[in-house]
C-alpha atoms as a PDB file:
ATOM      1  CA  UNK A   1     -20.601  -8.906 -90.964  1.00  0.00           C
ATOM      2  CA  UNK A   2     -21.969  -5.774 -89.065  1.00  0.00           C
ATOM      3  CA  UNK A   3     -21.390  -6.176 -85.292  1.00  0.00           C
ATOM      4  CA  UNK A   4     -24.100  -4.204 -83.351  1.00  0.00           C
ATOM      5  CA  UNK A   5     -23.095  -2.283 -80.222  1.00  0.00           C
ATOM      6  CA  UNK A   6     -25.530  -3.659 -77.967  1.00  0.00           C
ATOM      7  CA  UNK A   7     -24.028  -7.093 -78.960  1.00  0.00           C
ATOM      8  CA  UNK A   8     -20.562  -5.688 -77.846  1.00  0.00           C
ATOM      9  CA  UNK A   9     -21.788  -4.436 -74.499  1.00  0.00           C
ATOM     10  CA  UNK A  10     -23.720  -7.861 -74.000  1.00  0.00           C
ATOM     11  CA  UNK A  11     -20.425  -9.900 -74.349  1.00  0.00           C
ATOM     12  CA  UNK A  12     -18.434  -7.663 -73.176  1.00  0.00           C
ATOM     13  CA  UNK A  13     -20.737  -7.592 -69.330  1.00  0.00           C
ATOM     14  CA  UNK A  14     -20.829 -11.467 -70.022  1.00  0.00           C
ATOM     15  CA  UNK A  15     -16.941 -12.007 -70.258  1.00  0.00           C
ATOM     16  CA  UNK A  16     -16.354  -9.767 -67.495  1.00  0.00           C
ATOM     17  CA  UNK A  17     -18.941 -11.300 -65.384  1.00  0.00           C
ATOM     18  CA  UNK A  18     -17.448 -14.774 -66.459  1.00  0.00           C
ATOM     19  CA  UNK A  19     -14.260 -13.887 -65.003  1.00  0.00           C
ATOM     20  CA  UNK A  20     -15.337 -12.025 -61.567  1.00  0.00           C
ATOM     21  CA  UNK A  21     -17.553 -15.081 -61.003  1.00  0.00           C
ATOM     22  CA  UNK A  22     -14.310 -17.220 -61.547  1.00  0.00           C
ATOM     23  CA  UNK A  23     -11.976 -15.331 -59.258  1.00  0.00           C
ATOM     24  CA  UNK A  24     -14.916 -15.213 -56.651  1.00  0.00           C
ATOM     25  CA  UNK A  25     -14.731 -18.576 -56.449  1.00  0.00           C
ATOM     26  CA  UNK A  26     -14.064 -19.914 -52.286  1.00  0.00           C
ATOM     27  CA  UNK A  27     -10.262 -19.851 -51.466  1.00  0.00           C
ATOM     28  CA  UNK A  28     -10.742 -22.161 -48.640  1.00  0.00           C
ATOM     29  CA  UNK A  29      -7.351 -22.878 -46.760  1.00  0.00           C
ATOM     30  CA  UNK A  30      -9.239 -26.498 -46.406  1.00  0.00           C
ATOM     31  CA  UNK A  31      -7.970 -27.052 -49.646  1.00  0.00           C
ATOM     32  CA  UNK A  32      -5.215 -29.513 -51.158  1.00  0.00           C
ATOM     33  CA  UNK A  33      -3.638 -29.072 -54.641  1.00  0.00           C
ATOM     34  CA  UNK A  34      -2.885 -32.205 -56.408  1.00  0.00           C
ATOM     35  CA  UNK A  35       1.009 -32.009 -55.765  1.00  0.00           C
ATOM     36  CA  UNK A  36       0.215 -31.887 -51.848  1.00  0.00           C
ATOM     37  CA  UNK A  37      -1.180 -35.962 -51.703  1.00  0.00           C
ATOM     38  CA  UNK A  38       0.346 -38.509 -50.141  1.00  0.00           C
ATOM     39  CA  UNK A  39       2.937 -36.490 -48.150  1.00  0.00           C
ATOM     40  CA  UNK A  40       4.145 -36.183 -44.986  1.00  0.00           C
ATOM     41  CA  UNK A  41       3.644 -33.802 -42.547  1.00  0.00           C
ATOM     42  CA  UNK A  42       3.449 -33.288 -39.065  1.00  0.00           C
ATOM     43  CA  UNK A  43       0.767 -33.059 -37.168  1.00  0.00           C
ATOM     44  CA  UNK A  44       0.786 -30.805 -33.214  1.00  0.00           C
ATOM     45  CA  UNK A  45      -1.843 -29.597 -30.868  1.00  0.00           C
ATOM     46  CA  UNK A  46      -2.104 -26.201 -29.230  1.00  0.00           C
ATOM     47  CA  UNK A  47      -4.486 -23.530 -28.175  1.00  0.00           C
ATOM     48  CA  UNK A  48      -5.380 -20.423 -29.750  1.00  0.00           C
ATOM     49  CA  UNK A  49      -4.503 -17.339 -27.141  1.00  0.00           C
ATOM     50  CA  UNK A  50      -5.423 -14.267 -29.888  1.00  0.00           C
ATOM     51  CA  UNK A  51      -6.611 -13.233 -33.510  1.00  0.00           C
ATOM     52  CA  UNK A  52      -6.901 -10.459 -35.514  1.00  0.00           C
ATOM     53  CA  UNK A  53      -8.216  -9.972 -38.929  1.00  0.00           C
ATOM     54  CA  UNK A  54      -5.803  -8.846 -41.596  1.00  0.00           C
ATOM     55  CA  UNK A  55      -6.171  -7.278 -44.964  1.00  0.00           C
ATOM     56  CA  UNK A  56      -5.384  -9.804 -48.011  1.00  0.00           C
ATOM     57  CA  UNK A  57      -4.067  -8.200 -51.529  1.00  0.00           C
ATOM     58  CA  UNK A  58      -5.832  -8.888 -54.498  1.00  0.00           C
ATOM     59  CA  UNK A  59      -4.259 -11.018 -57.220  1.00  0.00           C
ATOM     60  CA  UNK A  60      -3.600 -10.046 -60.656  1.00  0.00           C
ATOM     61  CA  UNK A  61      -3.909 -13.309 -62.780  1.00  0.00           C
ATOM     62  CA  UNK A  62      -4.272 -11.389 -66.067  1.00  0.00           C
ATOM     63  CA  UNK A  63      -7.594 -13.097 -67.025  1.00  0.00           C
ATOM     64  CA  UNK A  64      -9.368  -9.506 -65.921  1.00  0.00           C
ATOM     65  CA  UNK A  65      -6.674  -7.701 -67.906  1.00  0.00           C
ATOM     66  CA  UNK A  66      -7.130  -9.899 -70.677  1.00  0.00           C
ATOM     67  CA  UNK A  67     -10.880 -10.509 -70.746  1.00  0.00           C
ATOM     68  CA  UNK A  68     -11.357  -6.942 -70.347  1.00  0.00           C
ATOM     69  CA  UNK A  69      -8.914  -5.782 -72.791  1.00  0.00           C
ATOM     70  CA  UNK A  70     -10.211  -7.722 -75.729  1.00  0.00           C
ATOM     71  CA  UNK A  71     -14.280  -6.395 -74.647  1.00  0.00           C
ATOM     72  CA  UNK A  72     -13.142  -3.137 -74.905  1.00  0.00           C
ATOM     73  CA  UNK A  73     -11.151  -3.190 -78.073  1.00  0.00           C
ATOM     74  CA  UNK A  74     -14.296  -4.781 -79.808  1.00  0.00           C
ATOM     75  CA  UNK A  75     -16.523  -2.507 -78.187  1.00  0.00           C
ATOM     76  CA  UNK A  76     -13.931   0.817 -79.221  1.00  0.00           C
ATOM     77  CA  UNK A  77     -14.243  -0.521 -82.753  1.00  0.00           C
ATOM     78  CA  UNK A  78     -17.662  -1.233 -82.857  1.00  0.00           C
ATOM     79  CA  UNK A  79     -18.207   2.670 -81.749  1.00  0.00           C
ATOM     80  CA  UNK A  80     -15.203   4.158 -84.222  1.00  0.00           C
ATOM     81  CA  UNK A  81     -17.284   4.077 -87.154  1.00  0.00           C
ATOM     82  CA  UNK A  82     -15.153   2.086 -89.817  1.00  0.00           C
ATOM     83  CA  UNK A  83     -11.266   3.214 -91.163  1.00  0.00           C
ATOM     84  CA  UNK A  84      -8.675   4.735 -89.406  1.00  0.00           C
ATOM     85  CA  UNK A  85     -11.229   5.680 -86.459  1.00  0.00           C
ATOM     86  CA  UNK A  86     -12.005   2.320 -85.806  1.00  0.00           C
ATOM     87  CA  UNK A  87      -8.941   1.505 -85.365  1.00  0.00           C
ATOM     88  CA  UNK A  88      -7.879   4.297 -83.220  1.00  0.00           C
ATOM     89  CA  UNK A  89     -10.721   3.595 -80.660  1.00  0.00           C
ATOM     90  CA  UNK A  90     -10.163  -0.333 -80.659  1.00  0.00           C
ATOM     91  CA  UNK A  91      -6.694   0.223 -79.393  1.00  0.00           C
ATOM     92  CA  UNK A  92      -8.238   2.791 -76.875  1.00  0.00           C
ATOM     93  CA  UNK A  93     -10.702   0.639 -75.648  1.00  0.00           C
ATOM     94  CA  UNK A  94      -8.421  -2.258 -75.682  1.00  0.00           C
ATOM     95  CA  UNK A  95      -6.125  -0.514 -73.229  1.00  0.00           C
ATOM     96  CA  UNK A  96      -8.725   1.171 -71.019  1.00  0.00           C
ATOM     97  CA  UNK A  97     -10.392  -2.226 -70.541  1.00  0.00           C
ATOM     98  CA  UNK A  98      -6.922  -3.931 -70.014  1.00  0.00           C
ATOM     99  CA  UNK A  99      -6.392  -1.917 -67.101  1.00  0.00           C
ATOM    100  CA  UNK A 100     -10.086  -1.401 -65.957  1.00  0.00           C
ATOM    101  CA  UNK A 101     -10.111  -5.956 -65.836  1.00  0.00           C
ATOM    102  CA  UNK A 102      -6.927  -5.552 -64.250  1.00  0.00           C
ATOM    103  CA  UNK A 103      -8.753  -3.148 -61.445  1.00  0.00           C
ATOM    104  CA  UNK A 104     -11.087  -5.486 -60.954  1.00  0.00           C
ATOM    105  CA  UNK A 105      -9.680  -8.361 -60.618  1.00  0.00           C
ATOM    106  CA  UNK A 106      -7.601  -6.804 -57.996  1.00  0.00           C
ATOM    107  CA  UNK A 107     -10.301  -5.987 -56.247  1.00  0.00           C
ATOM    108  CA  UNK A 108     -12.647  -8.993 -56.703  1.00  0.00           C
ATOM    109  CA  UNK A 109      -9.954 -11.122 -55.110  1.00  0.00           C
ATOM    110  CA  UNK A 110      -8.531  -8.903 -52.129  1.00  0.00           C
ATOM    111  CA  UNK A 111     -10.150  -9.853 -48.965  1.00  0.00           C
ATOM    112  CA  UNK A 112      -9.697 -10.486 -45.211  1.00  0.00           C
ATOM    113  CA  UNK A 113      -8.253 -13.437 -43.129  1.00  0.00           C
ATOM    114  CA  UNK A 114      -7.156 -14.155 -39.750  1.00  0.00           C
ATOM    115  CA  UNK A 115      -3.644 -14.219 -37.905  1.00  0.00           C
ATOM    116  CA  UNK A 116      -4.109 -16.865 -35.366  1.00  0.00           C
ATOM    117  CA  UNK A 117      -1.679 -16.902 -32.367  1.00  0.00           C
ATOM    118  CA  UNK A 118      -1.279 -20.224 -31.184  1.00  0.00           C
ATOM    119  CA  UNK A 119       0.696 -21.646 -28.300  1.00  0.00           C
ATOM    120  CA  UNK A 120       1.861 -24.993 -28.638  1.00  0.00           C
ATOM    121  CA  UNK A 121       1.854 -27.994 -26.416  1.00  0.00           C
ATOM    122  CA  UNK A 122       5.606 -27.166 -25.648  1.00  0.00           C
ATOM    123  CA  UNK A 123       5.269 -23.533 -24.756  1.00  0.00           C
ATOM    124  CA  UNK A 124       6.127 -21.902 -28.103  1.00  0.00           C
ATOM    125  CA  UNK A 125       4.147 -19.605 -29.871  1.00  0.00           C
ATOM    126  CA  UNK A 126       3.537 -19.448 -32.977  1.00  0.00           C
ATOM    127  CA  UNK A 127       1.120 -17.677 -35.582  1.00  0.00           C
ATOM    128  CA  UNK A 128      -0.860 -18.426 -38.726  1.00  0.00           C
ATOM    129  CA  UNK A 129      -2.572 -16.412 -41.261  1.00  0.00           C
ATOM    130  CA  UNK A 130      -5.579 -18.698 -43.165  1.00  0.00           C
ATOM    131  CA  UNK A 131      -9.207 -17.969 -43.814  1.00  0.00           C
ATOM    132  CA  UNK A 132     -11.548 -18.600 -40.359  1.00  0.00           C
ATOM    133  CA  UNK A 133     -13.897 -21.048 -42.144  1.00  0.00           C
ATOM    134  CA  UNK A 134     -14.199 -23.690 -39.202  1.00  0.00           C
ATOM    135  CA  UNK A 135     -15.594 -20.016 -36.910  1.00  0.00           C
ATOM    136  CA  UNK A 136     -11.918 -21.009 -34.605  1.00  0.00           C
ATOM    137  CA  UNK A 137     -12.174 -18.618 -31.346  1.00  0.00           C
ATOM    138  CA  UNK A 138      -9.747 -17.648 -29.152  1.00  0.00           C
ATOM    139  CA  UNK A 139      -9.229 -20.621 -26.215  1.00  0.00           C
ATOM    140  CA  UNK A 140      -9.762 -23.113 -29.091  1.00  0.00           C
ATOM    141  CA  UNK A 141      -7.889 -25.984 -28.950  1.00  0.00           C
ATOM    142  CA  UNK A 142      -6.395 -26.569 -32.423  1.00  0.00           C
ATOM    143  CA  UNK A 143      -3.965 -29.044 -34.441  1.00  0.00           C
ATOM    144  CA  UNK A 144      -1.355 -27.856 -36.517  1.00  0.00           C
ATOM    145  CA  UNK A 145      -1.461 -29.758 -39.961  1.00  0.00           C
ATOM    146  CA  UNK A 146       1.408 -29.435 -41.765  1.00  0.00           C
ATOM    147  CA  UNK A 147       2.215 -30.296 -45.161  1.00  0.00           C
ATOM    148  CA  UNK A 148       2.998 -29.101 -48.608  1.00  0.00           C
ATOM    149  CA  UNK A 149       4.826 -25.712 -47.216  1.00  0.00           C
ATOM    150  CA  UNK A 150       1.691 -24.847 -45.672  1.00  0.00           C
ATOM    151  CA  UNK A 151       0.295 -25.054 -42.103  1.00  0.00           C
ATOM    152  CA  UNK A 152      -2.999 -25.406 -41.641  1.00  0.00           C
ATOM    153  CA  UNK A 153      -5.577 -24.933 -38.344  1.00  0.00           C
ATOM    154  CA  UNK A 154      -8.171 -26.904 -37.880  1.00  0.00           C
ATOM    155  CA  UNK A 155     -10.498 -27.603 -34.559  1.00  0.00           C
ATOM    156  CA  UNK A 156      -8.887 -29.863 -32.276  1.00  0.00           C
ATOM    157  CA  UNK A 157     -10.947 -33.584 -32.458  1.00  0.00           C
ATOM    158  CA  UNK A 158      -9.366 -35.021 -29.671  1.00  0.00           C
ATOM    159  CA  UNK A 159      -7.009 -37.354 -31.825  1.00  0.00           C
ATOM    160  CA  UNK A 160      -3.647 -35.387 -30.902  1.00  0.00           C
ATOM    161  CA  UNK A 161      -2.069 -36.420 -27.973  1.00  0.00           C
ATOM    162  CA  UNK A 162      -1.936 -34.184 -25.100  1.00  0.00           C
ATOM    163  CA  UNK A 163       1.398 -33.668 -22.815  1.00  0.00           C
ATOM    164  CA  UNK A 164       0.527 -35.377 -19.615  1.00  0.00           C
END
């Protein structure tokens, strides 16, 4: 079986495309993870008094590295013209795409969020780094959602009590 090296390219731009389109996917703090139901948290009210974006770091699952690696080891033999050569530029192009996936994953993933300052009900402050998909603002009056590890701000409906 003769593989052609448009082929190659073809499935190598359709893996890699597979997996940026995977780790694009929305990493909405709104989220739950399976583990997270049906426990307890608590639950407080405040107001948000500043914000600032701040950089996030790109993760490195090693599905880039991975997907990557193996396109480019197909694609290095495909171009090494049979023997010894083939071999030599399958493990080249296995590692250069290893690290090139790697790269981009890195990159497709890193991002920005938002440190919210919040002072509580009681006085305290407090602050929170999450995604800013509910468009919270500065004078906001938010609840603190708390459960799993994680807190969580979300618009203030009313439900919280206030301190009288």
């Amino acid at each position: 079986m003769r593989i052609s090296v448009g082929g190659v390219v073809r499935l190598g731009l359709a893996l890699g495309m597979a997996g940026a389109l995977a780790a694009c996917g929305p990493q909405q703090s709104a989220s739950y993870s399976r583990g997270e139901l049906q426990r307890p948290g608590f639950v407080e009210a405040g107001q948000i008094v500043a914000m600032e974006d701040v950089p996030v770091d790109g993760t490195s699952t090693g599905i880039g590295r991975l997907g990557a690696g193996v396109a480019g080891g197909v694609a290095g033999s495909a171009i090494g013209g049979g023997g010894r050569g083939s071999i030599i530029t399958a493990v080249i192009g296995a590692v250069g795409g290893a690290f090139a996936g790697d790269a981009i994953e890195r990159g497709v993933t890193s991002g920005t969020a938002t440190r919210f300052y919040v002072r509580r009900d009681d006085g305290s402050l407090i602050n929170v780094v999450q995604t800013n998909e509910n468009r919270l603002q500065v004078g906001d009056r938010v609840m603190m959602i708390e459960g799993g590890g994680k807190l969580r701000l979300t618009r203030d409906s009313g439900a919280v009590g206030r301190p009288q």
